[in-house]
Protein backbone atom coordinates (compact mmCIF):
# COMPACT_ATOMS: atom_id res chain seq x y z
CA UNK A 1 212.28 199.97 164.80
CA UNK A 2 213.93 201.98 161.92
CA UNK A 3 213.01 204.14 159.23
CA UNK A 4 212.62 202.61 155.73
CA UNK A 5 215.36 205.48 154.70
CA UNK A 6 217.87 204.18 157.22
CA UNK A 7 217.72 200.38 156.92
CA UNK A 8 218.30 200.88 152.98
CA UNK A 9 221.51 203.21 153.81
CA UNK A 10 222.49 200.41 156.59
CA UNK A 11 222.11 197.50 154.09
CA UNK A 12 223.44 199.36 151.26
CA UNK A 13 226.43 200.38 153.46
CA UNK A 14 226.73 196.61 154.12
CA UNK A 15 226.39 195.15 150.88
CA UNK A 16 227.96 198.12 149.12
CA UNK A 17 225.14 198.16 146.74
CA UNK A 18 221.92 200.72 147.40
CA UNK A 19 219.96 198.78 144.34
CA UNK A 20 220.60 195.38 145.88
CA UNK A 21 219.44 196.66 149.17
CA UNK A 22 216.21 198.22 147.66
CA UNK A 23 215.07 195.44 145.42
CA UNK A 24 215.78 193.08 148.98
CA UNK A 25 213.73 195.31 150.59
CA UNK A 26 210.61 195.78 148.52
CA UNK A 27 210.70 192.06 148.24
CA UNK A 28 210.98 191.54 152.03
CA UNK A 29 207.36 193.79 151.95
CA UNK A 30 205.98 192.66 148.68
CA UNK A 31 205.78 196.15 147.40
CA UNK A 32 206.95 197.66 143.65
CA UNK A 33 210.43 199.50 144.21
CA UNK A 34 208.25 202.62 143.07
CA UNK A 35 206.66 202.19 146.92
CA UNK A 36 210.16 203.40 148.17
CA UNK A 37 209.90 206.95 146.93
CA UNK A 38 206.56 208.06 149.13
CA UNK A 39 207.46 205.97 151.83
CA UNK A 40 211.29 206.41 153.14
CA UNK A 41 209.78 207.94 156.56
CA UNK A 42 207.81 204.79 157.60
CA UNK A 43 209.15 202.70 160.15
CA UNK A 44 209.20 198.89 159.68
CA UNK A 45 207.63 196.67 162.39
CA UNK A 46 210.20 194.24 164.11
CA UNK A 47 208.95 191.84 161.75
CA UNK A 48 209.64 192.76 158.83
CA UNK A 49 212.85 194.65 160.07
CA UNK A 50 213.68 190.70 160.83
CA UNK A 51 212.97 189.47 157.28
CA UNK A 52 214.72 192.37 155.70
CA UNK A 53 217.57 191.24 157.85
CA UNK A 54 218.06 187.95 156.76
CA UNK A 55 217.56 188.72 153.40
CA UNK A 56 220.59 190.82 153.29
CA UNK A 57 222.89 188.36 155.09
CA UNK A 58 221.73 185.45 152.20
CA UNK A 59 222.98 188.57 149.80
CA UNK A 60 226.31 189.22 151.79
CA UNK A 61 227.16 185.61 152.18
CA UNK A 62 227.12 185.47 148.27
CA UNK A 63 223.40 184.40 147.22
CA UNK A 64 222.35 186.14 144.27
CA UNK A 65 219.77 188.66 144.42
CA UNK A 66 217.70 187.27 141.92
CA UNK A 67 217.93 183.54 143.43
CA UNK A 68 216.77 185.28 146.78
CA UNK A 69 213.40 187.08 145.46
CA UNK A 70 213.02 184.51 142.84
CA UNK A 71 212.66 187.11 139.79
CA UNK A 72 214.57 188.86 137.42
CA UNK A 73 213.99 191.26 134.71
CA UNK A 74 214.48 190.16 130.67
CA UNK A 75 213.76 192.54 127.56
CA UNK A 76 209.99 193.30 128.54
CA UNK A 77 209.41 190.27 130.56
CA UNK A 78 210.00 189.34 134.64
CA UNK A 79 211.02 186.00 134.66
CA UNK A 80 211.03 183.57 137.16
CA UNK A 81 214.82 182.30 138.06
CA UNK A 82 215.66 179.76 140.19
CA UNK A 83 218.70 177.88 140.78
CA UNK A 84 218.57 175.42 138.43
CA UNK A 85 218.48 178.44 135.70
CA UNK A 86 221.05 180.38 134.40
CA UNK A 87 220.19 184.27 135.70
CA UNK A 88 219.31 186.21 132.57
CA UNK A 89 221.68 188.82 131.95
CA UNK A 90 221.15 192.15 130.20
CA UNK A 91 223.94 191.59 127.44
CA UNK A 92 221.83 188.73 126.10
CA UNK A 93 219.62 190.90 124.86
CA UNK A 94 221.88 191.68 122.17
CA UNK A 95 221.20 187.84 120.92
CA UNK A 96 217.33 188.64 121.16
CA UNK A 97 217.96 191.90 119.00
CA UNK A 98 219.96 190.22 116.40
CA UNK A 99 217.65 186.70 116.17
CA UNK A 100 214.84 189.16 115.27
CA UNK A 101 216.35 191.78 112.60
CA UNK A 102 217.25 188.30 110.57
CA UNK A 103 213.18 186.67 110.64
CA UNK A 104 209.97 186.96 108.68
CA UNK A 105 206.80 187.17 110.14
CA UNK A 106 206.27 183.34 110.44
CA UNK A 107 210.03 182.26 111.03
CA UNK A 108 211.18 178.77 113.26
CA UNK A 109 213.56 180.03 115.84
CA UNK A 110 215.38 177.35 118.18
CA UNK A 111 216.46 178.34 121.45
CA UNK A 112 218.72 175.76 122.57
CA UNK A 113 219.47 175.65 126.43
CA UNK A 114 216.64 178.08 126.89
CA UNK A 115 217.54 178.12 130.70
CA UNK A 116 214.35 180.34 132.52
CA UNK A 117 213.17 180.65 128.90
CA UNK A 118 214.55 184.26 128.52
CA UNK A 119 215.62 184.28 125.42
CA UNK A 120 213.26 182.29 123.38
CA UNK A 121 210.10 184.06 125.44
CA UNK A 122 211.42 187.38 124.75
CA UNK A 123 211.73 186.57 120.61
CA UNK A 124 208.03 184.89 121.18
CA UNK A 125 206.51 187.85 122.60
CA UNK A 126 207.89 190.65 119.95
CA UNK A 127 207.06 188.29 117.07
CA UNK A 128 203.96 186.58 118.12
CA UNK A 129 203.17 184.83 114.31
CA UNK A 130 206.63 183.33 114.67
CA UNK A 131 206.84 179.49 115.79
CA UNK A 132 209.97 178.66 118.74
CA UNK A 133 210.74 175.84 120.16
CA UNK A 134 213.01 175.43 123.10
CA UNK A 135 215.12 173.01 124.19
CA UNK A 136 216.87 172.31 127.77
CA UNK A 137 218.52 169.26 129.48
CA UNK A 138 217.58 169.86 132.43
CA UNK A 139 213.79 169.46 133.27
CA UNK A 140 213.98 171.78 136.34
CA UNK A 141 214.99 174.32 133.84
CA UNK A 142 212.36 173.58 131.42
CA UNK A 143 210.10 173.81 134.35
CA UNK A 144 210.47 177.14 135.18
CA UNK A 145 210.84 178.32 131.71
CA UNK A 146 207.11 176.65 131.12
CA UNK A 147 206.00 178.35 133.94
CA UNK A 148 207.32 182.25 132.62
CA UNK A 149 205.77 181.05 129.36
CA UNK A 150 202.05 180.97 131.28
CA UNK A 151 202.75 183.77 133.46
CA UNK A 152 202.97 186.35 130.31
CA UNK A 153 200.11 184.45 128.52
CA UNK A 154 202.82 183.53 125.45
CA UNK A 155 201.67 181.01 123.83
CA UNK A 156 203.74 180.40 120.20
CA UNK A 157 206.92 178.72 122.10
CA UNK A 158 206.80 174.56 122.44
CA UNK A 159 209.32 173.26 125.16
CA UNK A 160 211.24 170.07 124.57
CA UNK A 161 213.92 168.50 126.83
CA UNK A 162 217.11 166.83 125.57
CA UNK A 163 220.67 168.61 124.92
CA UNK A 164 221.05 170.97 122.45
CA UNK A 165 219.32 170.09 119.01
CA UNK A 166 219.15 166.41 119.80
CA UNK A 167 215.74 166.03 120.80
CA UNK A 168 214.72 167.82 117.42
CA UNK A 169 215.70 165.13 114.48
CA UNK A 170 214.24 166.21 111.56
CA UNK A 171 213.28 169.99 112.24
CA UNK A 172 214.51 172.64 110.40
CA UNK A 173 214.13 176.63 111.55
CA UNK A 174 214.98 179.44 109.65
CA UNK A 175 217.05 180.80 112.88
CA UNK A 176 218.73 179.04 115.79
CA UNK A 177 220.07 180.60 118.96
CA UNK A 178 221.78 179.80 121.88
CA UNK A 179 223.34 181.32 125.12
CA UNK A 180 225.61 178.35 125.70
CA UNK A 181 228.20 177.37 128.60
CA UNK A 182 231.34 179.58 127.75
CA UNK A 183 233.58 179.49 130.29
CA UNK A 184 236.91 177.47 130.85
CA UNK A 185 236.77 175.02 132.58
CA UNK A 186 239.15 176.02 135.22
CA UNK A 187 238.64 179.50 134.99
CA UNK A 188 238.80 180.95 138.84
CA UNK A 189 235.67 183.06 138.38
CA UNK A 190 233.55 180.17 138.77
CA UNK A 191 234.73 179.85 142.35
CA UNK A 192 233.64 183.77 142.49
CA UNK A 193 230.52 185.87 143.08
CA UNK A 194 227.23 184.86 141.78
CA UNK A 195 228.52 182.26 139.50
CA UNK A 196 229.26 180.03 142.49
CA UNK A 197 225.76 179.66 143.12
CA UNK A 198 224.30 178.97 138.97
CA UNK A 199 224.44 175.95 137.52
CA UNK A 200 227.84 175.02 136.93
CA UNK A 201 226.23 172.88 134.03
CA UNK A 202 225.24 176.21 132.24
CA UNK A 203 228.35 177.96 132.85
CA UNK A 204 231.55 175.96 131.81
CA UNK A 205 232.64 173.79 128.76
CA UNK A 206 235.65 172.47 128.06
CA UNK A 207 239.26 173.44 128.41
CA UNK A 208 238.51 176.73 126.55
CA UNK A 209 235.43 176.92 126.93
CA UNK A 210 233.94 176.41 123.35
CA UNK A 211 233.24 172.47 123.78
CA UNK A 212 229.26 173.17 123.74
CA UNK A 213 229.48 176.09 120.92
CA UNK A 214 231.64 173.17 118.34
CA UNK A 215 228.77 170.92 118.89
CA UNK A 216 225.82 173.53 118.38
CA UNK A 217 227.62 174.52 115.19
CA UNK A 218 227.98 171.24 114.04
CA UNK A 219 224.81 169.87 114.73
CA UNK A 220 222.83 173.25 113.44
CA UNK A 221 223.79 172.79 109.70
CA UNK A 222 221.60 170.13 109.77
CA UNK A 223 218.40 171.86 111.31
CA UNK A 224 219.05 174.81 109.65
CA UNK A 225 216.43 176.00 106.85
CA UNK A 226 219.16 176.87 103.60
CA UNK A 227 219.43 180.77 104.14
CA UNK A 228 219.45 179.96 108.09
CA UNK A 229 221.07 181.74 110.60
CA UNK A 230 222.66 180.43 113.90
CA UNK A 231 223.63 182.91 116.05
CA UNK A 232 225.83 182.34 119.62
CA UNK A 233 226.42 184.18 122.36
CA UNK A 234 230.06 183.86 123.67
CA UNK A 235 232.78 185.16 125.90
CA UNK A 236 234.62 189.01 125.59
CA UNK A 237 237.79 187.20 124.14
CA UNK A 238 236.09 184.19 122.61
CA UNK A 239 235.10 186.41 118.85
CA UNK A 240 238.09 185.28 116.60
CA UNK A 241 237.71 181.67 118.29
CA UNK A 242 234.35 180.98 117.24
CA UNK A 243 234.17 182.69 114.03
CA UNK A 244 237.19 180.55 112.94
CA UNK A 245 234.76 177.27 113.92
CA UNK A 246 231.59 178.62 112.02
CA UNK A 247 234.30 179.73 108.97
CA UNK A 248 236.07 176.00 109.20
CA UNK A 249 232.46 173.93 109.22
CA UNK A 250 231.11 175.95 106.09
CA UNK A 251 229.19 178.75 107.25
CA UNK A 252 229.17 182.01 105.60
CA UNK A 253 228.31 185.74 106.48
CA UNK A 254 230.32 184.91 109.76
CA UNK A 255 230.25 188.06 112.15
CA UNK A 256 231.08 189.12 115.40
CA UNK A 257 228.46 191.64 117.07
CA UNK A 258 229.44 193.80 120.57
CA UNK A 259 227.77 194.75 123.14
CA UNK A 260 227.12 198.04 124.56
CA UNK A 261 230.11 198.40 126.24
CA UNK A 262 232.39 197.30 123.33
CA UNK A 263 232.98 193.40 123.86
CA UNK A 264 232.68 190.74 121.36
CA UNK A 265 229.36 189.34 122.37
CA UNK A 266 227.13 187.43 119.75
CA UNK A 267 228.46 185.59 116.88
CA UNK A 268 227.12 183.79 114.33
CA UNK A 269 226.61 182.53 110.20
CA UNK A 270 224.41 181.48 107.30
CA UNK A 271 224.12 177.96 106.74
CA UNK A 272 223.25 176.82 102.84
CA UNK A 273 221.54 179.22 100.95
């Protein structure tokens, strides 16, 4: 039996990572991560010493935290992930930030490939009079994302599978987002890290990447109330790329927005207007 202390310096030391080893931990127990702070001089029970254990060998063999304890955090919500989701990432809430400076009170907002629902949850909750729909392929996806919706009681988001806008003739929204597949398709990242364990689905497109965001563009002009914005997030060195195909299929206003740490990150354009 060890201290609570020292097995979070032993797994941190073996996963190089003292966060990874705490949120493993807490999750092995089913405490909050606050529990930690009181109780680094308790000793864990063989048990749960056991549990901890294998937890952290999932993580060092590559698993991704968030696939192991089955949450992750999103704006203001904890979502439930799984592995036929996409894990939210913090960056994306740039996309949620920008999707809501550009509604009214009662706007349409598409989320297309809503994934665990992140996105398209998060705009729900902060604009409650607003109406969103989202859209996935996959049903496992929509699943979960149906599931996050009832967790947090939100209530003003409709869920509809089929890829990208198709399942949505005749609908028009006043803003449409997405968090599309980005990647190259041969990129050597996807063999890497946690991205070997997502959906490959949700991750690549195309030769350079931008197969999925040419067809959301061209498909959004016609779902897209005159005024409308669709807005994209995209790769660090994919800005000049995609504003060229929202310049080249009519849209105006075209912008490139980065993320805290400097990186293209969300672009987007008015349709009509």
């Amino acid at each position: 039996m060890a201290e609570v202390r020292q097995v979070i310096a032993d797994a941190a030391h073996a996963l190089g990572d003292r966060l990874e080893a705490e949120l493993l931990l807490v999750h092995a127990l089913g405490k909050p991560r606050s529990w930690l702070i009181a109780h680094a001089d308790d000793v864990l029970d063989d048990a749960q010493a056991s549990t901890f254990a294998a937890l952290v060998e999932r993580r060092r063999h590559g698993e991704p935290v968030a696939y192991i304890t089955g949450h992750r955090g999103f704006w203001t919500l904890e979502l439930e992930v799984t592995p036929a989701t996409l894990i939210p990432r913090p960056e994306t809430e740039l996309l949620v930030e920008l999707a809501l400076a550009r509604m009214t009170t009662r706007a349409r907002v598409a989320d297309l490939g809503t994934g665990s629902g992140a996105i398209a949850l998060a705009i729900a909750r902060e604009s409650p009079a607003a109406s969103v729909v989202a859209t996935d392929a996959s049903a496992d996806a929509l699943a979960v994302a149906q599931r996050n919706a009832s967790r947090h009681g939100i209530r003003n988001v409709r869920f509809v599978q089929g890829d990208w806008l198709a399942p949505l003739a005749g609908e028009r929204f006043d803003v449409i987002v997405s968090n599309p597949p980005y990647i190259e398709a041969n990129d050597p990242h996807l063999g890497q890290g946690d991205l070997r364990f997502e959906p490959a689905s949700a991750l690549a497109s195309g030769a350079d990447g931008l197969d999925d965001i040419r067809r959301i563009v061209a498909q959004a002009r016609d779902h897209l109330e005159p005024g409308g914005w669709l807005l994209m997030e995209h790769g660090w060195n994919q800005g000049a790329a995609v504003r060229e195909i929202l310049a080249s299929a009519g849209y105006r206003e075209v912008l490139t927005v980065q993320d805290l740490e400097q990186r293209d990150r969300v672009s987007g354009g008015v349709w009509g207007g």
